[in-house]
N, C-alpha and C. Protein backbone atom coordinates (compact mmCIF):
# COMPACT_ATOMS: atom_id res chain seq x y z
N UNK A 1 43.89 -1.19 67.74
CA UNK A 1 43.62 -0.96 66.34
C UNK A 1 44.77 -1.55 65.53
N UNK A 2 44.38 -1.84 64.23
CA UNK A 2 44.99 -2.72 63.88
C UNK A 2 45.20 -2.56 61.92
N UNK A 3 45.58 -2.89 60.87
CA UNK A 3 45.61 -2.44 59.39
C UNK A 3 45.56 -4.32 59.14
N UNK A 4 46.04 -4.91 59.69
CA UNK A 4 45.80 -6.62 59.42
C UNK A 4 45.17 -7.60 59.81
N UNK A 5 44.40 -7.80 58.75
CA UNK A 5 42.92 -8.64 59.02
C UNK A 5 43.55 -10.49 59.71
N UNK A 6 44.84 -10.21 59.89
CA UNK A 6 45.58 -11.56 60.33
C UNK A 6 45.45 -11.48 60.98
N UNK A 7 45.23 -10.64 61.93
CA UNK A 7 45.45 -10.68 63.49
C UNK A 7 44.25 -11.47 63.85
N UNK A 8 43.43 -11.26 63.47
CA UNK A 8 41.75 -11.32 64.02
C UNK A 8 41.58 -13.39 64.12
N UNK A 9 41.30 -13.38 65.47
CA UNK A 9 40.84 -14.91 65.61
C UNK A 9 39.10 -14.57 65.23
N UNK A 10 38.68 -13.80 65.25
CA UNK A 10 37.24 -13.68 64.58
C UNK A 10 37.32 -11.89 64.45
N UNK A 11 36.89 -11.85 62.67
CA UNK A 11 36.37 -10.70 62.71
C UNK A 11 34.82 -10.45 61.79
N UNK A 12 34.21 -9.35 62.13
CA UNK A 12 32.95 -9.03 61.39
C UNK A 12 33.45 -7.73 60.69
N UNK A 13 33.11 -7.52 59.07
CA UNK A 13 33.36 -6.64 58.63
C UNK A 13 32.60 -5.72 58.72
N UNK A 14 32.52 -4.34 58.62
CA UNK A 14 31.90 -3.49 58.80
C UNK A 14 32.62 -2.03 58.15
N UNK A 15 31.64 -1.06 57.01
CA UNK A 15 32.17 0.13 56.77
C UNK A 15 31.45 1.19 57.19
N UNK A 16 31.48 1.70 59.06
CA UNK A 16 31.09 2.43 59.26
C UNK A 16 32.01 3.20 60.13
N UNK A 17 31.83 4.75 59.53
CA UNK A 17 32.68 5.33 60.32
C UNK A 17 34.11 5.55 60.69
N UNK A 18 35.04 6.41 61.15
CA UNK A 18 36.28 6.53 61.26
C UNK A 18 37.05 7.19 62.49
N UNK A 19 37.68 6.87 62.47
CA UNK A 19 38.70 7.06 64.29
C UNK A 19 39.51 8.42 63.40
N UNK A 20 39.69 9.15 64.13
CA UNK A 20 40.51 10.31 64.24
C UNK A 20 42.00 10.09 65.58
N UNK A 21 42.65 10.39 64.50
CA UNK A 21 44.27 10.40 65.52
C UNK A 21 44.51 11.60 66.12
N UNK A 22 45.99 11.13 66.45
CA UNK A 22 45.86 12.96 67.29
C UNK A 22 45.97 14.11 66.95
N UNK A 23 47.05 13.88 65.47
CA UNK A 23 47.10 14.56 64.38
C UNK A 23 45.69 15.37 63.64
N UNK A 24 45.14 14.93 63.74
CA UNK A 24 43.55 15.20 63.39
C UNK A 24 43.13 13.98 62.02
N UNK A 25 44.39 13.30 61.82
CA UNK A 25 44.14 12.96 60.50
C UNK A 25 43.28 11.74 60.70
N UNK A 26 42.15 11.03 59.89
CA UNK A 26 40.83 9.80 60.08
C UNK A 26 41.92 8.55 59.41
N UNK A 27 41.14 7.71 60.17
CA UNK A 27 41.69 6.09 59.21
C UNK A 27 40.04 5.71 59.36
N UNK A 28 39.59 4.92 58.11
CA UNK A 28 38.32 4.20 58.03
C UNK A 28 38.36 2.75 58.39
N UNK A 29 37.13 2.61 59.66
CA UNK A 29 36.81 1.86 60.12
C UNK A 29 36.53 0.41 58.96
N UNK A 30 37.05 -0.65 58.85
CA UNK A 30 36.31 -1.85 58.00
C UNK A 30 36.22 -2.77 58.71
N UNK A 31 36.38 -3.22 60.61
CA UNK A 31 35.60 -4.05 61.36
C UNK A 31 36.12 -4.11 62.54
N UNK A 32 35.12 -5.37 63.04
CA UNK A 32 35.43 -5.05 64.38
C UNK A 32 35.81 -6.42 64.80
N UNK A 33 36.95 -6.87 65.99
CA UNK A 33 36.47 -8.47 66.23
C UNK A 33 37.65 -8.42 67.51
N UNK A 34 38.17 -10.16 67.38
CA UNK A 34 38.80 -10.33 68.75
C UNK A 34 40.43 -10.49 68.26
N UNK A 35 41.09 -10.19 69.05
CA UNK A 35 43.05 -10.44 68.48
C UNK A 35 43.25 -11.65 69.78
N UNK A 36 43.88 -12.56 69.48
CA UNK A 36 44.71 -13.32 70.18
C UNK A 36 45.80 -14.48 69.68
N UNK A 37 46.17 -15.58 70.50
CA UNK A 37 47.43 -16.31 69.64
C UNK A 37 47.07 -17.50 70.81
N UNK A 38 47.38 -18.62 69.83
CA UNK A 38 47.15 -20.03 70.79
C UNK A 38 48.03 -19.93 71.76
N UNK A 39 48.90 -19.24 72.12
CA UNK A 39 49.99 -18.94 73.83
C UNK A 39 49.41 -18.79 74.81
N UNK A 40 47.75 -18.27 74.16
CA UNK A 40 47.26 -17.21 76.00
C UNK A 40 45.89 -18.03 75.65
N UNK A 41 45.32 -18.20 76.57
CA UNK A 41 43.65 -18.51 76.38
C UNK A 41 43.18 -16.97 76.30
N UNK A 42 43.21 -16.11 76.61
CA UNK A 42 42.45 -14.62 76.90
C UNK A 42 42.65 -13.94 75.66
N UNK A 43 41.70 -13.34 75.29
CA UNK A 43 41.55 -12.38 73.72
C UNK A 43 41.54 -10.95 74.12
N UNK A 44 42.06 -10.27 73.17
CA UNK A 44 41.70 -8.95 73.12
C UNK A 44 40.47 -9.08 72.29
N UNK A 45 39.30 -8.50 72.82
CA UNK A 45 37.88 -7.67 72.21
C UNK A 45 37.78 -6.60 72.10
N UNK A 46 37.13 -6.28 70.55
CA UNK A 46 36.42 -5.18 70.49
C UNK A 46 37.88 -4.16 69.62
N UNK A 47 38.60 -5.30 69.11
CA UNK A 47 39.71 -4.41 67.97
C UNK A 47 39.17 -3.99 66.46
N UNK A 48 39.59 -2.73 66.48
CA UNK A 48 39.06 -2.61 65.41
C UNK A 48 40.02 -2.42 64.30
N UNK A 49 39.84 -3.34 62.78
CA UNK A 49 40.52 -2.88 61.32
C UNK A 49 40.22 -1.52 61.13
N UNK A 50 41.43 -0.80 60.76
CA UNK A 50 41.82 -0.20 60.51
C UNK A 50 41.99 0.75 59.20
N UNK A 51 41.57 0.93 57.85
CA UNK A 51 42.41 1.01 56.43
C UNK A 51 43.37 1.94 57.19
N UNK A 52 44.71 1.85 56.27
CA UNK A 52 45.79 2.51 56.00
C UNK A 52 46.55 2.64 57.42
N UNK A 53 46.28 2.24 58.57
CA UNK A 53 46.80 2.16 59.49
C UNK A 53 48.58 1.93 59.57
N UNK A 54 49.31 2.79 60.07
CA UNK A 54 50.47 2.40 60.07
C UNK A 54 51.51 1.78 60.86
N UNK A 55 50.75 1.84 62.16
CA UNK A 55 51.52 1.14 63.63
C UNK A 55 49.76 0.35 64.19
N UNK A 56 50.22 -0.62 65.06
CA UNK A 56 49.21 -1.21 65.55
C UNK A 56 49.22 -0.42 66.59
N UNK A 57 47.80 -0.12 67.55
CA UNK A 57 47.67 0.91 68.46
C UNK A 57 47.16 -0.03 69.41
N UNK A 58 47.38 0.19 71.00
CA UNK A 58 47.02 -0.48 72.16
C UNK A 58 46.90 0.43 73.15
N UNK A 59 45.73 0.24 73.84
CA UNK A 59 45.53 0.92 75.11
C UNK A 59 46.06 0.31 76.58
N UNK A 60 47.27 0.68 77.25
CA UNK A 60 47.53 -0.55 78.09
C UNK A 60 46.06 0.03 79.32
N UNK A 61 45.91 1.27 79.40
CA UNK A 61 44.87 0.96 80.53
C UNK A 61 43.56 0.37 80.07
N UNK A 62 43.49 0.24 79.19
CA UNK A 62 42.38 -0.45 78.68
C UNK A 62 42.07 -2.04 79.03
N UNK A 63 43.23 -2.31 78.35
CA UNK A 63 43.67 -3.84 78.97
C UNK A 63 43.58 -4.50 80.21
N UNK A 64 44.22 -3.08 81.02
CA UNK A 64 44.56 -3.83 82.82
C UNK A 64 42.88 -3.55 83.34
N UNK A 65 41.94 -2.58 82.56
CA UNK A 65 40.50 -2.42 83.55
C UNK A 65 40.18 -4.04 82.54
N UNK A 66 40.34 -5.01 82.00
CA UNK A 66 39.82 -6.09 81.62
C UNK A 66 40.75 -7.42 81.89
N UNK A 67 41.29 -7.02 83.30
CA UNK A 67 42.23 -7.94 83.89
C UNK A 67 43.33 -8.57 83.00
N UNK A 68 43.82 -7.82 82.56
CA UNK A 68 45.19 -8.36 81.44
C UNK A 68 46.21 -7.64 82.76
N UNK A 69 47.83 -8.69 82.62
CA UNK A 69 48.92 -7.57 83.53
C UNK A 69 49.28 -7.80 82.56
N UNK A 70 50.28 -6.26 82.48
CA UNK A 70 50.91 -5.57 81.79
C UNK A 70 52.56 -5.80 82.71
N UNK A 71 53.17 -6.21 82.12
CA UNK A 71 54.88 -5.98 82.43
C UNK A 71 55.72 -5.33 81.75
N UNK A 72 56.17 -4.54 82.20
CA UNK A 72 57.42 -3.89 81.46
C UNK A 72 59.05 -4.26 81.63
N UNK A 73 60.01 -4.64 81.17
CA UNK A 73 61.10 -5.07 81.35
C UNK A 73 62.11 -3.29 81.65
């Protein structure tokens, strides 16, 4: 999840619905699409904009069940 529509190598807008944090507090959904950077051929899918979002959010197990490795230093 994401608050910057920069990230997105393709996005579709959309105002449906809202993610709840852990806090209980909602951010509203405004789309959905793919994140990546000409470095990697492989995209993240299925990120969603964010409003008011304040940190970008990542699932690393999410990632590794869609064959991404994850390294930690």
């Amino acid at each position: 999840m994401t608050r910057d529509p920069s990230k997105f190598t393709s996005l579709k807008l959309k105002h449906e619905g809202f993610v709840t944090y852990g806090d209980n507090n909602k951010g509203r959904i405004l789309g959905c699409g793919n994140v990546g950077n000409s470095s990697t051929p492989k995209l993240i899918e299925n990120v969603l904009l964010i409003e008011g979002l304040k940190h970008n959010l990542l699932s690393i197990s999410q990632l590794s069940d869609k064959g991404f490795r994850i390294e930690f230093d």
